[in-house]
PDB file of N, CA and C in Angstrom:
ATOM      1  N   UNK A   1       1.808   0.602  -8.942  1.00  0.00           N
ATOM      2  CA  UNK A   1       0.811  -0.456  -8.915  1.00  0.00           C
ATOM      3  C   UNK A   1      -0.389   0.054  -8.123  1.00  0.00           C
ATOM      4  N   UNK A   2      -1.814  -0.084  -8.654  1.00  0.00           N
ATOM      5  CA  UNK A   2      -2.724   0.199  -7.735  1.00  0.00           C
ATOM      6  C   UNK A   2      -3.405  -1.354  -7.891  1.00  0.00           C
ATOM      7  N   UNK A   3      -4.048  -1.392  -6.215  1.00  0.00           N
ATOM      8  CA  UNK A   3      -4.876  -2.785  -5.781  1.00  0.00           C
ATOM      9  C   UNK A   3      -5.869  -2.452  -5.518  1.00  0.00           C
ATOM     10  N   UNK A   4      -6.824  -2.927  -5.149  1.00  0.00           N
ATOM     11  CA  UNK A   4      -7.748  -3.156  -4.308  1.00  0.00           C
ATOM     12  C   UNK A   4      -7.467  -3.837  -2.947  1.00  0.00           C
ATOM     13  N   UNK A   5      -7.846  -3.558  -2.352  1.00  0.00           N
ATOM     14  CA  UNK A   5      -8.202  -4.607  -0.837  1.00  0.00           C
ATOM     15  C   UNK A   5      -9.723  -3.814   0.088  1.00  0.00           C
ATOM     16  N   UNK A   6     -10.010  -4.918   0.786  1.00  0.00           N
ATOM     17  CA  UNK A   6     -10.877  -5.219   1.501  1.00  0.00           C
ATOM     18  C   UNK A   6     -10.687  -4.970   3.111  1.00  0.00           C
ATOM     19  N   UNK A   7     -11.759  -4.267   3.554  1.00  0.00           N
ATOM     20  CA  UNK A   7     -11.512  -4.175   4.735  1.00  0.00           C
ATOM     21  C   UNK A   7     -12.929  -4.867   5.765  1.00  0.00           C
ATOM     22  N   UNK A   8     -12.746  -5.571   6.393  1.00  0.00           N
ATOM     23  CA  UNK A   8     -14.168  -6.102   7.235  1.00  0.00           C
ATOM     24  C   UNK A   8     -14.643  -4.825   7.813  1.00  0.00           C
ATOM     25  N   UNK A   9     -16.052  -5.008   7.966  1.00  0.00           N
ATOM     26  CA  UNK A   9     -17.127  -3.762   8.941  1.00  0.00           C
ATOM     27  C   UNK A   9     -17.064  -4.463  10.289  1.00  0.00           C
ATOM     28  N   UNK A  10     -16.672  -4.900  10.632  1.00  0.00           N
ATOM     29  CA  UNK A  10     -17.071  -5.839  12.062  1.00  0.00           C
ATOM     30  C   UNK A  10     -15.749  -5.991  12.493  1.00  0.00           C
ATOM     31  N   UNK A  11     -15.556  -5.450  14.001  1.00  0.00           N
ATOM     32  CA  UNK A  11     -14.319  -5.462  14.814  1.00  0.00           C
ATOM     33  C   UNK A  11     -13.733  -7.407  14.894  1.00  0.00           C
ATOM     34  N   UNK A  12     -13.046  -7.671  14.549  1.00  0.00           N
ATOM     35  CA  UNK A  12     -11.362  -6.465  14.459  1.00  0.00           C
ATOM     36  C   UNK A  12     -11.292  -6.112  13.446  1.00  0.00           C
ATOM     37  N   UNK A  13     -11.892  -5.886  12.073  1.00  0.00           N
ATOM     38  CA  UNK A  13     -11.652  -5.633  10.692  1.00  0.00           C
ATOM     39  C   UNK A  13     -10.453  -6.055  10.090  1.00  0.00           C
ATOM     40  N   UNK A  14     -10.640  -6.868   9.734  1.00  0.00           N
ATOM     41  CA  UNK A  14      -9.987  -8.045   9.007  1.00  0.00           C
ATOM     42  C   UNK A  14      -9.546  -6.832   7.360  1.00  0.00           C
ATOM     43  N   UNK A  15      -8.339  -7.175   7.144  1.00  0.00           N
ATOM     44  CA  UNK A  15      -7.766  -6.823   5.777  1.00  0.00           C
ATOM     45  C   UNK A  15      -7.601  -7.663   4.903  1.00  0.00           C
ATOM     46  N   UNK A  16      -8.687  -7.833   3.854  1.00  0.00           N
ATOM     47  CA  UNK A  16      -8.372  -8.801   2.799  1.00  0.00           C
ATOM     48  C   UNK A  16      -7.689  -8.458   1.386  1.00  0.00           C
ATOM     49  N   UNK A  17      -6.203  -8.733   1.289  1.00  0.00           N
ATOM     50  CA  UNK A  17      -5.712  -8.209   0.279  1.00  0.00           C
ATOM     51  C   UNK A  17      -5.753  -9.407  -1.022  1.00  0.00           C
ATOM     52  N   UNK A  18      -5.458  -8.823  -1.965  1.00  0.00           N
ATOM     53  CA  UNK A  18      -5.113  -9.938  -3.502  1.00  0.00           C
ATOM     54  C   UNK A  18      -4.295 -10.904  -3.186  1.00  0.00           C
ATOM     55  N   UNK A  19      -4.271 -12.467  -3.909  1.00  0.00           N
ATOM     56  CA  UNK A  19      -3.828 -13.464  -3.705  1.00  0.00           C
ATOM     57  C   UNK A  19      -2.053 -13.036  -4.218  1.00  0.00           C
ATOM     58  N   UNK A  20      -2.182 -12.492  -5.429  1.00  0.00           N
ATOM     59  CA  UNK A  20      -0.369 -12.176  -5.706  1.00  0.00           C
ATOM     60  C   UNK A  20       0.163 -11.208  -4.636  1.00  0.00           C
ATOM     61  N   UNK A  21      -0.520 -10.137  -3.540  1.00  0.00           N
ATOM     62  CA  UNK A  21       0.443  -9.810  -2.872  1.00  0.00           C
ATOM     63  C   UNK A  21       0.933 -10.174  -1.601  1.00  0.00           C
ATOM     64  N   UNK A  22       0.150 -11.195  -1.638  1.00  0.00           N
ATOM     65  CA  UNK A  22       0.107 -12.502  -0.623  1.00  0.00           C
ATOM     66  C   UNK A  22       1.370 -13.210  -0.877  1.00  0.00           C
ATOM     67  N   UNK A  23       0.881 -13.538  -2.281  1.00  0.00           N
ATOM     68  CA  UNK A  23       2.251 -14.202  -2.016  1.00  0.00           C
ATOM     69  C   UNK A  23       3.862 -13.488  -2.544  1.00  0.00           C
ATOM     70  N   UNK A  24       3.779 -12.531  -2.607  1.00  0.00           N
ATOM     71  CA  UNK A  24       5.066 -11.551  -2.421  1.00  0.00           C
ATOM     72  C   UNK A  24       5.478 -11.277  -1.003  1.00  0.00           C
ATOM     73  N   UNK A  25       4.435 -12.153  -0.062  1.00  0.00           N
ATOM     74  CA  UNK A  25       5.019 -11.938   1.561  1.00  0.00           C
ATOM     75  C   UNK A  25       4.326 -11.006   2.319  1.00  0.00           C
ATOM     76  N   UNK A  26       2.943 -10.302   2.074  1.00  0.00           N
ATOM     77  CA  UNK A  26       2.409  -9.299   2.479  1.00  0.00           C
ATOM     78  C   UNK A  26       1.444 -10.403   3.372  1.00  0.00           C
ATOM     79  N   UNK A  27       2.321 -11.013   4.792  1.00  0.00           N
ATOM     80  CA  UNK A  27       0.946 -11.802   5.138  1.00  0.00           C
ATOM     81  C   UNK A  27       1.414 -11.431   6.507  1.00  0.00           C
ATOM     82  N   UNK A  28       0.824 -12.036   7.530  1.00  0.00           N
ATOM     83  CA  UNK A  28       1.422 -11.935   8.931  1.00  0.00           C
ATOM     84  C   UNK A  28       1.698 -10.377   9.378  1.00  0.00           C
ATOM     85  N   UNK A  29       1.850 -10.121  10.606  1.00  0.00           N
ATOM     86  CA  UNK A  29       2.476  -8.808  11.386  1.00  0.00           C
ATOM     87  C   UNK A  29       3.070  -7.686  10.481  1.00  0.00           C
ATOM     88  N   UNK A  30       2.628  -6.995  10.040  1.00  0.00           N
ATOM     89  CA  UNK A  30       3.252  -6.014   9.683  1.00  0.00           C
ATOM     90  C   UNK A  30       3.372  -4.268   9.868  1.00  0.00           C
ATOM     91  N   UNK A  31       3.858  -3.607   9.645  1.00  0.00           N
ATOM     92  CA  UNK A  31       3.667  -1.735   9.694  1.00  0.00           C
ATOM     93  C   UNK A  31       2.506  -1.009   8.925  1.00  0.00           C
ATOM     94  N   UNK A  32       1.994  -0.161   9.476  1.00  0.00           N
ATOM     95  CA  UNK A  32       1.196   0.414   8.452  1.00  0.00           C
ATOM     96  C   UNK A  32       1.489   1.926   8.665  1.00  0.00           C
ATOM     97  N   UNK A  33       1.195   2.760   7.648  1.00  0.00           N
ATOM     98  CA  UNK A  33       1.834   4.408   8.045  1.00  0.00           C
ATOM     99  C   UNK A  33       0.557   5.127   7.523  1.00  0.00           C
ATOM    100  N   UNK A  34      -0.225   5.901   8.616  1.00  0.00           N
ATOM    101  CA  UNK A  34      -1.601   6.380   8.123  1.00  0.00           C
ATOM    102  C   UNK A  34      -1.422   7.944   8.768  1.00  0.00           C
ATOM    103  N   UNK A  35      -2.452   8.547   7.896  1.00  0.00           N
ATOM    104  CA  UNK A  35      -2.685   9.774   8.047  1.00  0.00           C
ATOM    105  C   UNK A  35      -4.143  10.292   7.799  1.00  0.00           C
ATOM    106  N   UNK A  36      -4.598  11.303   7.683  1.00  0.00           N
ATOM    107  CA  UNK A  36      -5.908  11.476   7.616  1.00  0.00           C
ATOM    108  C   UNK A  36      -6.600  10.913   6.174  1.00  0.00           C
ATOM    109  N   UNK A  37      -5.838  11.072   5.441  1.00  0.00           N
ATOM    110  CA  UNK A  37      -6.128  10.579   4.219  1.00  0.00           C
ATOM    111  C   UNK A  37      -5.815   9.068   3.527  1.00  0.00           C
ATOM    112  N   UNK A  38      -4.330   8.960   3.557  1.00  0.00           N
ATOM    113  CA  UNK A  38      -4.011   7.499   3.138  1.00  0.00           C
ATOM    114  C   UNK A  38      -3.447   6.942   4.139  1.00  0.00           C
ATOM    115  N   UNK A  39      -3.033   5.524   3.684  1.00  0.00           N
ATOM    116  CA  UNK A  39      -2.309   3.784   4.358  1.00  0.00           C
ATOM    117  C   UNK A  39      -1.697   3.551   3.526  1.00  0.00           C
ATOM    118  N   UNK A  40      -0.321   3.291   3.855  1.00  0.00           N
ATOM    119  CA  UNK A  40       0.475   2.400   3.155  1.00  0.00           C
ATOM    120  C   UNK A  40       0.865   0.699   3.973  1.00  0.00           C
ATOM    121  N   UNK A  41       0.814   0.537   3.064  1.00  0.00           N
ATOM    122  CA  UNK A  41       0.719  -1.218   3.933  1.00  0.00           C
ATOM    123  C   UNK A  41       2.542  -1.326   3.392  1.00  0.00           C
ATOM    124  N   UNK A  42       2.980  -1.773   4.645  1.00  0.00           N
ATOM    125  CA  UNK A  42       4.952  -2.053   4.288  1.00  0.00           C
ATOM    126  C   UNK A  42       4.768  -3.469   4.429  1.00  0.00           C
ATOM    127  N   UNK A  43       5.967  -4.030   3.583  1.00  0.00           N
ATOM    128  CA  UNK A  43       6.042  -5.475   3.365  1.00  0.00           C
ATOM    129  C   UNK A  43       6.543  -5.585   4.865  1.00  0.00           C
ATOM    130  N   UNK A  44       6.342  -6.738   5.242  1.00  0.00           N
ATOM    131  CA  UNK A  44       7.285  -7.425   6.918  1.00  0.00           C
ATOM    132  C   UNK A  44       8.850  -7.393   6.388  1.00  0.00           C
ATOM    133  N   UNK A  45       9.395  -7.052   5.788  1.00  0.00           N
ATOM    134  CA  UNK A  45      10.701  -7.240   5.554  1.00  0.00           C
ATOM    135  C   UNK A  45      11.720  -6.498   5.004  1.00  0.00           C
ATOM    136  N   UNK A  46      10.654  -4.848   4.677  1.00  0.00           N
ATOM    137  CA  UNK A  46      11.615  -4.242   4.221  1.00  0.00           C
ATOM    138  C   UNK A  46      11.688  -2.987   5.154  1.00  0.00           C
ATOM    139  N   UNK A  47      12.899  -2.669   5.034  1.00  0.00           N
ATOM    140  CA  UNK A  47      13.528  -1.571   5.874  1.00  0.00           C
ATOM    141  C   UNK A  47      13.055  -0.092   5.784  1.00  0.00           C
ATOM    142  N   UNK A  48      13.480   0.851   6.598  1.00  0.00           N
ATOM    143  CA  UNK A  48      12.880   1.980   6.317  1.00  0.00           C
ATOM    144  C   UNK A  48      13.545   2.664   4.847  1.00  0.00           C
ATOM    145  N   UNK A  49      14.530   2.153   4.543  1.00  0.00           N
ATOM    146  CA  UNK A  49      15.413   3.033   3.296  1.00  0.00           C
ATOM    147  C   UNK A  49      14.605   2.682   2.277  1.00  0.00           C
ATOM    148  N   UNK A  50      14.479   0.923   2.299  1.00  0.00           N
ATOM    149  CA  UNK A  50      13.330   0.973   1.127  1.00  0.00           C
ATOM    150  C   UNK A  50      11.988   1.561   0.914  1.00  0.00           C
ATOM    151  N   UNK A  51      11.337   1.437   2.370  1.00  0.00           N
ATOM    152  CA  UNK A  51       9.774   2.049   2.398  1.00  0.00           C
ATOM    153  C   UNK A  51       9.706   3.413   1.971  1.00  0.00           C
ATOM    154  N   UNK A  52      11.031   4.282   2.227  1.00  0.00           N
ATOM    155  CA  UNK A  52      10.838   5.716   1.754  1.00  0.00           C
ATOM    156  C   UNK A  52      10.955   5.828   0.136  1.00  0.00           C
ATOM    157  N   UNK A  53      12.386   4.457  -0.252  1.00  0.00           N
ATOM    158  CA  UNK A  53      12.611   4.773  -1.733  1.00  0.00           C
ATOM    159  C   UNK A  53      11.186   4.632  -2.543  1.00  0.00           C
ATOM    160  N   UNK A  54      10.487   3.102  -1.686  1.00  0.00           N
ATOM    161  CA  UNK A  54       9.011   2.911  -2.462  1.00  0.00           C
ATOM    162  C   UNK A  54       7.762   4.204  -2.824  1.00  0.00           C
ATOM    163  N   UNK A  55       8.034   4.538  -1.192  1.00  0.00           N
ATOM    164  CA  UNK A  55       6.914   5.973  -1.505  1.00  0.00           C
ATOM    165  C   UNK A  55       7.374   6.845  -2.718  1.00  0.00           C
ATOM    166  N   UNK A  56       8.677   7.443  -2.562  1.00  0.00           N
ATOM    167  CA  UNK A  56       9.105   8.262  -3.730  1.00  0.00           C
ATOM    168  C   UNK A  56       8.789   7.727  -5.295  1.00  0.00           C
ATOM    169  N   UNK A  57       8.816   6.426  -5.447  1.00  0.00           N
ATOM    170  CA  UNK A  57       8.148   6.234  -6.774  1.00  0.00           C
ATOM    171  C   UNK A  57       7.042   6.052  -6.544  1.00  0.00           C
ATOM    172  N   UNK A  58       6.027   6.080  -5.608  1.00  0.00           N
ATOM    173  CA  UNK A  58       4.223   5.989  -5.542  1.00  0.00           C
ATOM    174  C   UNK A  58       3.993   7.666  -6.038  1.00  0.00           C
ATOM    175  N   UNK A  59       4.551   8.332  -5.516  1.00  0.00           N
ATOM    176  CA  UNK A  59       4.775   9.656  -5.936  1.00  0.00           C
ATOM    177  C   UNK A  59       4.713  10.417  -7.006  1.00  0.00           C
ATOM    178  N   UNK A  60       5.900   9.530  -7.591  1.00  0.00           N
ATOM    179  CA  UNK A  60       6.021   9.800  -9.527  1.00  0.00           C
ATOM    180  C   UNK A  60       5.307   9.518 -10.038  1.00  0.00           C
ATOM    181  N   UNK A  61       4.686   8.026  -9.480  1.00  0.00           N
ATOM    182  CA  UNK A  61       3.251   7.647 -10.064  1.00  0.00           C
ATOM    183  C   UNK A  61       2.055   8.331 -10.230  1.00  0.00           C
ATOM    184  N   UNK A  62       1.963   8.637  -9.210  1.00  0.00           N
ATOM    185  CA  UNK A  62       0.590   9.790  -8.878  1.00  0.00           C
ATOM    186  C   UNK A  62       0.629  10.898  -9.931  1.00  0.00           C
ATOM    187  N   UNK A  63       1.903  11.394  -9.611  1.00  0.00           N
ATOM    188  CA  UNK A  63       2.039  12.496 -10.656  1.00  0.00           C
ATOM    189  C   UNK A  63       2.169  12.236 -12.062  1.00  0.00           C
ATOM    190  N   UNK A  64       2.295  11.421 -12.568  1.00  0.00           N
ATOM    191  CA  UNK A  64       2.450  10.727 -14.215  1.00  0.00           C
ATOM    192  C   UNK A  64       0.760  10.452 -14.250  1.00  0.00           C
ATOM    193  N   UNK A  65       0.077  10.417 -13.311  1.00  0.00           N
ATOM    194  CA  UNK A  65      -1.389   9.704 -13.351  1.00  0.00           C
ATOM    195  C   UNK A  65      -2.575  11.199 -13.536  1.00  0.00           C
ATOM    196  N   UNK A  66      -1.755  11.729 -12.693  1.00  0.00           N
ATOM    197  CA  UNK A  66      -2.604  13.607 -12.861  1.00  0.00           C
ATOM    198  C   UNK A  66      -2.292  13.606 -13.861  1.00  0.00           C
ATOM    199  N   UNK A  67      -0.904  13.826 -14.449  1.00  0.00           N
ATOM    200  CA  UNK A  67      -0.795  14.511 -16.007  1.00  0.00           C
ATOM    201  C   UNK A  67      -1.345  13.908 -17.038  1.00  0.00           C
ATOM    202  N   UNK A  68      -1.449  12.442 -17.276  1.00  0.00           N
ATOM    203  CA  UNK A  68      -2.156  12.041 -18.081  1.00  0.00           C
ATOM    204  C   UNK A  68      -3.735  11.921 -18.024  1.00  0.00           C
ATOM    205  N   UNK A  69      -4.451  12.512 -16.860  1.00  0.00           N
ATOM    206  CA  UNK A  69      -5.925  12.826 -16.370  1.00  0.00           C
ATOM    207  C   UNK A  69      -6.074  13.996 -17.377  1.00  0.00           C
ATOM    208  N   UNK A  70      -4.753  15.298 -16.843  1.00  0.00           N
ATOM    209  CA  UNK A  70      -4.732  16.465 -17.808  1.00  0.00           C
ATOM    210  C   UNK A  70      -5.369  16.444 -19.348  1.00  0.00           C
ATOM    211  N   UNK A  71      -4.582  15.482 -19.725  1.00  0.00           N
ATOM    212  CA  UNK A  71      -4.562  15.864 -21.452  1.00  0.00           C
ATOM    213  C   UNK A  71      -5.666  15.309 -22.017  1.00  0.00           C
TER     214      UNK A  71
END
């Protein structure tokens, strides 16, 4: 799945995400895992076994997304 979201210019920078992943529970306190390049935003409720299984298919994704850039 790719989204969009919003980030405010003005401290504290407010994250404005889409109304459906809102309501899948992406609201309130949560983890974020950053690096120089990307953010992954983790749901408040899922564990680390899932957050890794999730990345591993963001992964496949990416790569199904190059190859079809390829052809």
């Amino acid at each position: 799945m790719k989204k969009k979201v919003k980030i405010g210019t003005y401290s504290p920078y407010p994250l404005y995400i889409p109304k459906d992943l809102a309501k899948e529970g992406f609201v309130g306190e949560t983890w974020l895992f950053a690096n120089a390049k990307t953010v992954t935003i983790v749901h408040p409720r899922a564990s680390l076994e899932e957050i890794e299984e999730s990345l591993e298919i963001v992964l496949q994704d990416i790569r199904l997304r190059k190859k079809s850039e390829m052809r």
